[in-house]
C-alpha atoms as a PDB file:
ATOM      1  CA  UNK A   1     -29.627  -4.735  -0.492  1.00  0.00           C
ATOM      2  CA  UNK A   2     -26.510  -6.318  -2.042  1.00  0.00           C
ATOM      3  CA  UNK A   3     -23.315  -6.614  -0.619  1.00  0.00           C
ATOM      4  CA  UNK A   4     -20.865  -3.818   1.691  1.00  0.00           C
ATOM      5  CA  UNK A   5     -18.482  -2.506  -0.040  1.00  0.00           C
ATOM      6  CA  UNK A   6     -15.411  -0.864   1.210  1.00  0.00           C
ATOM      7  CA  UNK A   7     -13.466   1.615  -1.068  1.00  0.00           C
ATOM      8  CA  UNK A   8     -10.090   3.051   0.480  1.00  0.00           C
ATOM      9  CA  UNK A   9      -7.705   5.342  -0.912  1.00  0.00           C
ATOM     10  CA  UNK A  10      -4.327   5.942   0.173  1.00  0.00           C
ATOM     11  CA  UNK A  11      -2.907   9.084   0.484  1.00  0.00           C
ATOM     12  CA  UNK A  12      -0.876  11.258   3.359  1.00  0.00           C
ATOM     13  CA  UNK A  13      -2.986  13.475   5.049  1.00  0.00           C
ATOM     14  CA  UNK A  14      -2.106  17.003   5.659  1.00  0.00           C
ATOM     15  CA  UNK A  15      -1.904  19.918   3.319  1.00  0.00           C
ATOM     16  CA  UNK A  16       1.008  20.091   2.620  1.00  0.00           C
ATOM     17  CA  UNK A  17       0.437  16.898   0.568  1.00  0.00           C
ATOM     18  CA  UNK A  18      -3.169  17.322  -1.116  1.00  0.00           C
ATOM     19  CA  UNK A  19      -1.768  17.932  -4.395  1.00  0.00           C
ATOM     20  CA  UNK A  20       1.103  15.578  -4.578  1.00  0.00           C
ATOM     21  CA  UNK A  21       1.199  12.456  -6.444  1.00  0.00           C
ATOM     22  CA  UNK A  22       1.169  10.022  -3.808  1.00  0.00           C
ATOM     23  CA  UNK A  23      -2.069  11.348  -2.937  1.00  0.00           C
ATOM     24  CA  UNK A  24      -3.857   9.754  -5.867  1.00  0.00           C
ATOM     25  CA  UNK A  25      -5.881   7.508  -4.024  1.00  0.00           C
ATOM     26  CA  UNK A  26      -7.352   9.935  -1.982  1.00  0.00           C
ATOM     27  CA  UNK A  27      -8.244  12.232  -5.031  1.00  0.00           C
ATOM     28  CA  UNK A  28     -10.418   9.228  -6.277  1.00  0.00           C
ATOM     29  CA  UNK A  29     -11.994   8.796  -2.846  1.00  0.00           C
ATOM     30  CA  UNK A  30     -12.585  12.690  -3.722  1.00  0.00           C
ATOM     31  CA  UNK A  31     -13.882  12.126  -7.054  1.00  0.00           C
ATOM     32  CA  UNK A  32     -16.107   8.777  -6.172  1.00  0.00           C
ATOM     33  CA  UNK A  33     -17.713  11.496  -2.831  1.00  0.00           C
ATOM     34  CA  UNK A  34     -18.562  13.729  -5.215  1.00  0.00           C
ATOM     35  CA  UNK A  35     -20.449  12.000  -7.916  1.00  0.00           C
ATOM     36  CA  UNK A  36     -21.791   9.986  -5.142  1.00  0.00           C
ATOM     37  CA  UNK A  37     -22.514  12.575  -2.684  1.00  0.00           C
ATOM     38  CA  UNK A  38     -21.016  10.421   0.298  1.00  0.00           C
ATOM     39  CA  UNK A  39     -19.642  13.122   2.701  1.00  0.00           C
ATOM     40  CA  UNK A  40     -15.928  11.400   3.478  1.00  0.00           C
ATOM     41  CA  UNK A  41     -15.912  13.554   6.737  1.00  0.00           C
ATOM     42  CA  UNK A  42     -16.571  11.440   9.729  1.00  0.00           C
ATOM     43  CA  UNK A  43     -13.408  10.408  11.336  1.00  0.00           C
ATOM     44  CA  UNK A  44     -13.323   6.812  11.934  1.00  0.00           C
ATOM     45  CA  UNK A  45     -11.342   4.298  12.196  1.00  0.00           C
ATOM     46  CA  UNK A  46      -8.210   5.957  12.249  1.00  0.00           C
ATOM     47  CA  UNK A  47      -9.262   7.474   8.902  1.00  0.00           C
ATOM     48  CA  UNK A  48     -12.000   9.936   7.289  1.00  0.00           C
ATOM     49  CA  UNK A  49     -14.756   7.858   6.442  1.00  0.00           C
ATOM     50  CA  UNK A  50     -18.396   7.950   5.014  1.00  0.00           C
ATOM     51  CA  UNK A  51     -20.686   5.582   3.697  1.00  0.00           C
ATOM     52  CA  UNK A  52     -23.914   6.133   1.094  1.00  0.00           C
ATOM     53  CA  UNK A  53     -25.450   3.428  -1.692  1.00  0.00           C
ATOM     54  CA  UNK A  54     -24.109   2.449  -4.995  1.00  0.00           C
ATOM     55  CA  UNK A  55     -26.303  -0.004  -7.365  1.00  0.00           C
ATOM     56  CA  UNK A  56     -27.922  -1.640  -4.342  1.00  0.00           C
ATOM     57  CA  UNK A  57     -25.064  -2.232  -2.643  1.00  0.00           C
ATOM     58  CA  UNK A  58     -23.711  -0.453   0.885  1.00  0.00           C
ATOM     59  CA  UNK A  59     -20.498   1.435   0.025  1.00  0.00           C
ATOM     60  CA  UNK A  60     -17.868   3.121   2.432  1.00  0.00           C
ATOM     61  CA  UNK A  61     -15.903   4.749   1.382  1.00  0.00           C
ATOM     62  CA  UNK A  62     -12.503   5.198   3.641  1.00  0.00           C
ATOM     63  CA  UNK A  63      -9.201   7.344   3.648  1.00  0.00           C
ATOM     64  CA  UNK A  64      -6.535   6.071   6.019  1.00  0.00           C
ATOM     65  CA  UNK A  65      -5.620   9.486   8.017  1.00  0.00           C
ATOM     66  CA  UNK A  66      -2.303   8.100   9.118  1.00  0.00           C
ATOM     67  CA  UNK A  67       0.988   8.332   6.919  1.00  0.00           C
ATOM     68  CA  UNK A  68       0.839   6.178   4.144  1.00  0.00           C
ATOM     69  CA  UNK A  69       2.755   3.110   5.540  1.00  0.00           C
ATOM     70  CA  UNK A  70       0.589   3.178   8.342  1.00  0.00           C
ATOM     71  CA  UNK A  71      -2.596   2.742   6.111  1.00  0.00           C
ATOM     72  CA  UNK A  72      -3.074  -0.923   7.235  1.00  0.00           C
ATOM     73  CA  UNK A  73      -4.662  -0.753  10.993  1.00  0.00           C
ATOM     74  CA  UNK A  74      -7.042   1.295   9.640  1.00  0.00           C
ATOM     75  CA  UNK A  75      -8.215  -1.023   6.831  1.00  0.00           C
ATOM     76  CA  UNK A  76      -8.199  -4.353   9.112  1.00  0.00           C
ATOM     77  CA  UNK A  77      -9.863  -1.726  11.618  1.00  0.00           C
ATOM     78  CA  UNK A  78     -13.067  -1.183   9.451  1.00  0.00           C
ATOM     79  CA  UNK A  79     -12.991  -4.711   7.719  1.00  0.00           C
ATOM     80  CA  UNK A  80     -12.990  -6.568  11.475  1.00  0.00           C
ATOM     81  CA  UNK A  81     -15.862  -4.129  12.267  1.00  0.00           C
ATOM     82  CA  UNK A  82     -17.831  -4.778   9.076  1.00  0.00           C
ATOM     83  CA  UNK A  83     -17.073  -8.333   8.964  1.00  0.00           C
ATOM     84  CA  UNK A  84     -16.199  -7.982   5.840  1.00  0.00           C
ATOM     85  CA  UNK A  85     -14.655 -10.123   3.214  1.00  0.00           C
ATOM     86  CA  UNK A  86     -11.227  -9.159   1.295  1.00  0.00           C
ATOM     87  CA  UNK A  87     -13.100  -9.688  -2.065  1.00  0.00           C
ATOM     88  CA  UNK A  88     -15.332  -6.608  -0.879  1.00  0.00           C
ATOM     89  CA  UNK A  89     -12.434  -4.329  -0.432  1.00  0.00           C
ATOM     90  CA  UNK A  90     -10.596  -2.517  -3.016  1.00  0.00           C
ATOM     91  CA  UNK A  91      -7.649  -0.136  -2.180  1.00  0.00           C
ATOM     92  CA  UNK A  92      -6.595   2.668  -4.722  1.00  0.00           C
ATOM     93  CA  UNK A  93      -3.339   3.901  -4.500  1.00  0.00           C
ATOM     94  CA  UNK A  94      -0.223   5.639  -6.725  1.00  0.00           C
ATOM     95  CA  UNK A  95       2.455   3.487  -8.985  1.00  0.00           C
ATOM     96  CA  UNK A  96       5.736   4.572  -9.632  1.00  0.00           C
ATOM     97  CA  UNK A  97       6.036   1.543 -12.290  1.00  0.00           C
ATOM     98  CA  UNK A  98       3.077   2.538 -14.044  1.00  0.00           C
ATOM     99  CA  UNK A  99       3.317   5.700 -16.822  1.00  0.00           C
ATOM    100  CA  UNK A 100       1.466   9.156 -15.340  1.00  0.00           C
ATOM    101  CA  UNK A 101      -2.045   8.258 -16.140  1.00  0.00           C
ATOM    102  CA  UNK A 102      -2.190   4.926 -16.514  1.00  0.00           C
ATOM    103  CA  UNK A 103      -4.679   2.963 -14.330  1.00  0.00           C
ATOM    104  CA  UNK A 104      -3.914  -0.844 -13.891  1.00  0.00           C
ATOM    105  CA  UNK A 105      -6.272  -2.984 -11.703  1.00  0.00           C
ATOM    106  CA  UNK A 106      -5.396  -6.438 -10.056  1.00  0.00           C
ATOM    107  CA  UNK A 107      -7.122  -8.779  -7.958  1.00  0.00           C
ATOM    108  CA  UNK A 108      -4.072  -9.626  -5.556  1.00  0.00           C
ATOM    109  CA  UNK A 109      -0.377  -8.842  -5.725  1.00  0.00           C
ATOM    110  CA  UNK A 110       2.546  -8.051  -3.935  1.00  0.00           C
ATOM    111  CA  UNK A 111       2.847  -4.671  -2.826  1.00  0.00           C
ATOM    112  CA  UNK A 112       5.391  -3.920  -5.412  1.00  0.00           C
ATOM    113  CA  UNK A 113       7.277  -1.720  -2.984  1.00  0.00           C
ATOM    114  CA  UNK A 114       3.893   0.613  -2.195  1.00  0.00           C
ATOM    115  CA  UNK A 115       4.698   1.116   1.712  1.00  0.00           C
ATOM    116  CA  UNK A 116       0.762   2.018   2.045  1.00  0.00           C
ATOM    117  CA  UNK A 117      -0.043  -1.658   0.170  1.00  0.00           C
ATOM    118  CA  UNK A 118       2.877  -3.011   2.101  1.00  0.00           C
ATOM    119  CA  UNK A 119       1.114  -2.135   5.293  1.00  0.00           C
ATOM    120  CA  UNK A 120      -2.192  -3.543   4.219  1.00  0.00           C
ATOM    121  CA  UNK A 121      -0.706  -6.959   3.366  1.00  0.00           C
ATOM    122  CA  UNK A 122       0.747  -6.882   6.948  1.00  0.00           C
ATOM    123  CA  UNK A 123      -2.346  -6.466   8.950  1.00  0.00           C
ATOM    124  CA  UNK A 124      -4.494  -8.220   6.936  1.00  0.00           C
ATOM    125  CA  UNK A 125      -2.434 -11.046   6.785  1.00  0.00           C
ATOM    126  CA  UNK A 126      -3.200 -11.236   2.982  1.00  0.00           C
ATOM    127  CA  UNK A 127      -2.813  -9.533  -0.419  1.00  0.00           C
ATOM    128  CA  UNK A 128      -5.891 -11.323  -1.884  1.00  0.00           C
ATOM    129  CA  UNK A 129      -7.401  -8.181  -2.079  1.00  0.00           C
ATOM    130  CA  UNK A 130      -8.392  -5.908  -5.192  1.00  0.00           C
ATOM    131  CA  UNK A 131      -6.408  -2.594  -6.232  1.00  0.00           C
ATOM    132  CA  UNK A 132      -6.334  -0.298  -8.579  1.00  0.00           C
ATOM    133  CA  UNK A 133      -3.311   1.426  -8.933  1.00  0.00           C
ATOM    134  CA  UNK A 134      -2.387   4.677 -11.428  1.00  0.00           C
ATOM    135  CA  UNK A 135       0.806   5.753 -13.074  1.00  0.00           C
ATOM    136  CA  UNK A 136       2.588   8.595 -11.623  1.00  0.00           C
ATOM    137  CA  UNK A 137       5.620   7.573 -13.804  1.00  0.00           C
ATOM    138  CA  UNK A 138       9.520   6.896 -12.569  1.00  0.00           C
ATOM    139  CA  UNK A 139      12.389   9.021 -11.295  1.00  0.00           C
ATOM    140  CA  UNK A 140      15.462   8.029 -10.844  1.00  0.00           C
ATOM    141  CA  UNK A 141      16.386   5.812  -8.128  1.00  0.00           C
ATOM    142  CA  UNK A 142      17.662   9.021  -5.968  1.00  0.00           C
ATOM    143  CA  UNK A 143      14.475  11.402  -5.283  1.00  0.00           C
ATOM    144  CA  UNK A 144      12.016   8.534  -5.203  1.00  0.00           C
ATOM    145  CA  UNK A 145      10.808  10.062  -2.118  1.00  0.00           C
ATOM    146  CA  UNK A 146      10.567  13.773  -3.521  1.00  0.00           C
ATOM    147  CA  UNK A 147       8.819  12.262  -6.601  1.00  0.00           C
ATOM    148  CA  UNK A 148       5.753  10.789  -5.036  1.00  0.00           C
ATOM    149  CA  UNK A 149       5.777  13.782  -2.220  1.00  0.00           C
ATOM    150  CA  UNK A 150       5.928  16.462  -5.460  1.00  0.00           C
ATOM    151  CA  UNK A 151       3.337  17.824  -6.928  1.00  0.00           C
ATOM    152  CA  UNK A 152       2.773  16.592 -10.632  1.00  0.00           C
ATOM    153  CA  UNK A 153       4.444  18.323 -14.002  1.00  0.00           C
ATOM    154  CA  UNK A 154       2.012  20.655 -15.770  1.00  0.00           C
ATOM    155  CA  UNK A 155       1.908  18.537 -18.622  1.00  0.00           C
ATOM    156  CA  UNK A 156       1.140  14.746 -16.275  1.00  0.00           C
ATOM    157  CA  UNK A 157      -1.408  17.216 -14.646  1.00  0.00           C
ATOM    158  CA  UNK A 158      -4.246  16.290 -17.640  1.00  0.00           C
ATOM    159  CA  UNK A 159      -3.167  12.525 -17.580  1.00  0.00           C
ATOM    160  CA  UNK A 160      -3.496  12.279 -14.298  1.00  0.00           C
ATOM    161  CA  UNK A 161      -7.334  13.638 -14.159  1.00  0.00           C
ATOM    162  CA  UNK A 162      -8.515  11.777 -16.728  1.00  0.00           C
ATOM    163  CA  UNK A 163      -6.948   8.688 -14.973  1.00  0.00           C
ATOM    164  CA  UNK A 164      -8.638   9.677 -11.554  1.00  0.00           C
ATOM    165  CA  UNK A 165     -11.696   9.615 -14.323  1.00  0.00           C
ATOM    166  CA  UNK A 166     -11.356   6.376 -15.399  1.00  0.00           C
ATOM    167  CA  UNK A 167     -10.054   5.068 -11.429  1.00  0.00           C
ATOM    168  CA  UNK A 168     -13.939   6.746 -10.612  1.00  0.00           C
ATOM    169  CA  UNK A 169     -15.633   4.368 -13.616  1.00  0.00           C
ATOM    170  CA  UNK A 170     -13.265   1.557 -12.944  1.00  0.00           C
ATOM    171  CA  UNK A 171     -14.999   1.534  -8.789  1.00  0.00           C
ATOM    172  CA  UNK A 172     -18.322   1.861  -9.771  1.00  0.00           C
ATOM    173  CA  UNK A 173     -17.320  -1.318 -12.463  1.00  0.00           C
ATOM    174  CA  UNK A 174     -16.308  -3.604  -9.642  1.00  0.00           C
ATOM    175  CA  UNK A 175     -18.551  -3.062  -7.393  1.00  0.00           C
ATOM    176  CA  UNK A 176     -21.318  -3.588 -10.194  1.00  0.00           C
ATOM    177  CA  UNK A 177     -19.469  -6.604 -12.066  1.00  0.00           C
ATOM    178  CA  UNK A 178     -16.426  -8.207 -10.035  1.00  0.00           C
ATOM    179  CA  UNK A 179     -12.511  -8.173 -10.421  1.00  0.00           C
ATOM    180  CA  UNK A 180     -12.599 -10.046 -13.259  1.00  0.00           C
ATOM    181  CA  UNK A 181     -14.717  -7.825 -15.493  1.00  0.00           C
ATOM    182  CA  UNK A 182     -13.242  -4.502 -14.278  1.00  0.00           C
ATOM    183  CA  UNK A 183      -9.804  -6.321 -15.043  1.00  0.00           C
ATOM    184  CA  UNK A 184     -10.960  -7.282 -18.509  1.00  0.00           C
ATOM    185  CA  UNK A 185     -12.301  -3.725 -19.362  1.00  0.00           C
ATOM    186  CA  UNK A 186     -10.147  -1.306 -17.477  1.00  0.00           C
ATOM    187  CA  UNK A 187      -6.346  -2.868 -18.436  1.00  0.00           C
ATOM    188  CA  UNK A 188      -7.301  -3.410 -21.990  1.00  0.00           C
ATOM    189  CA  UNK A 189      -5.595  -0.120 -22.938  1.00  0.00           C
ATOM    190  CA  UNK A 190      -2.489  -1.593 -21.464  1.00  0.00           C
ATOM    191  CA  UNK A 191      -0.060  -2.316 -24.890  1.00  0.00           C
END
């Protein structure tokens, strides 16, 4: 068996917020369960976890079930527990600064005002950690809050599968070939 890996995707819980575009991580948590067929049920952690296999390496996959800028005890939570690196986690969340349906993956960063990654940092004491963040595009300064909390415009609605598509292949990339590679191949489409 290869390495743990630990997968988290931020999102709110509550259904009131399953569509909306802040939830973006947690539809690729939703995406990766399904073509993986790792239940993401258990609660655990603070958060709705579930763990399976991915090319010979032990995968859990984790959503924070707090509000997003609370996402960070529950990351440290399972990492402590695991014992587990920050080059074996990767976090998936939305980007304002990125077009709808972009996907942009780094291998550390500042949290680029991403209260979820913000919260992370914190409690790990680091932001030497993967993440693979997708484009829900800008609004102005004003409704930043209704923008994420909104459910996406018919026409982002496409852009923004086909990005939780290519967030899916991007996870099953780094956990096969490393940062680097899954940089290399996945940002390439960047102009």
């Amino acid at each position: 068996m290869g390495d743990m890996k630990i997968v988290v995707g931020l999102g709110n819980p509550g259904d009131e917020y399953v569509n909306t575009r802040h939830n973006m991580g947690f539809k690729v948590i939703d995406s990766l369960s399904k073509s993986l067929n790792i239940d993401v049920k258990q609660r655990k952690f603070g958060g709705r976890f579930g763990s399976g296999e991915f090319s010979d390496n032990k995968l859990i996959l984790l959503k924070p079930w707090q509000f997003m800028n609370r996402s960070g005890q529950v990351v440290a939570t399972a990492s402590g527990f695991y014992k587990l690196s920050v080059r074996d986690l990767l976090v998936i969340t939305d980007d304002m600064d990125l077009e709808p349906g972009r996907i942009r993956i780094r291998a550390k960063g500042s949290a680029g005002g991403h209260n979820g990654l913000a919260d992370i940092i914190e409690k790990l004491g680091t932001n030497e950690f993967a993440r693979c963040r997708i484009g829900i595009g800008h609004s102005s300064e004003d409704d930043a809050v209704d923008h994420v909390l909104d459910k996406p415009a018919k026409e982002e609605e496409p852009l923004l599968a086909e990005a939780i598509e290519r967030a899916r292949k991007a996870v099953f990339c780094w956990i096969e070939n490393g940062i680097e590679k899954t940089m290399n191949e996945f940002n390439r489409y960047d102009d």
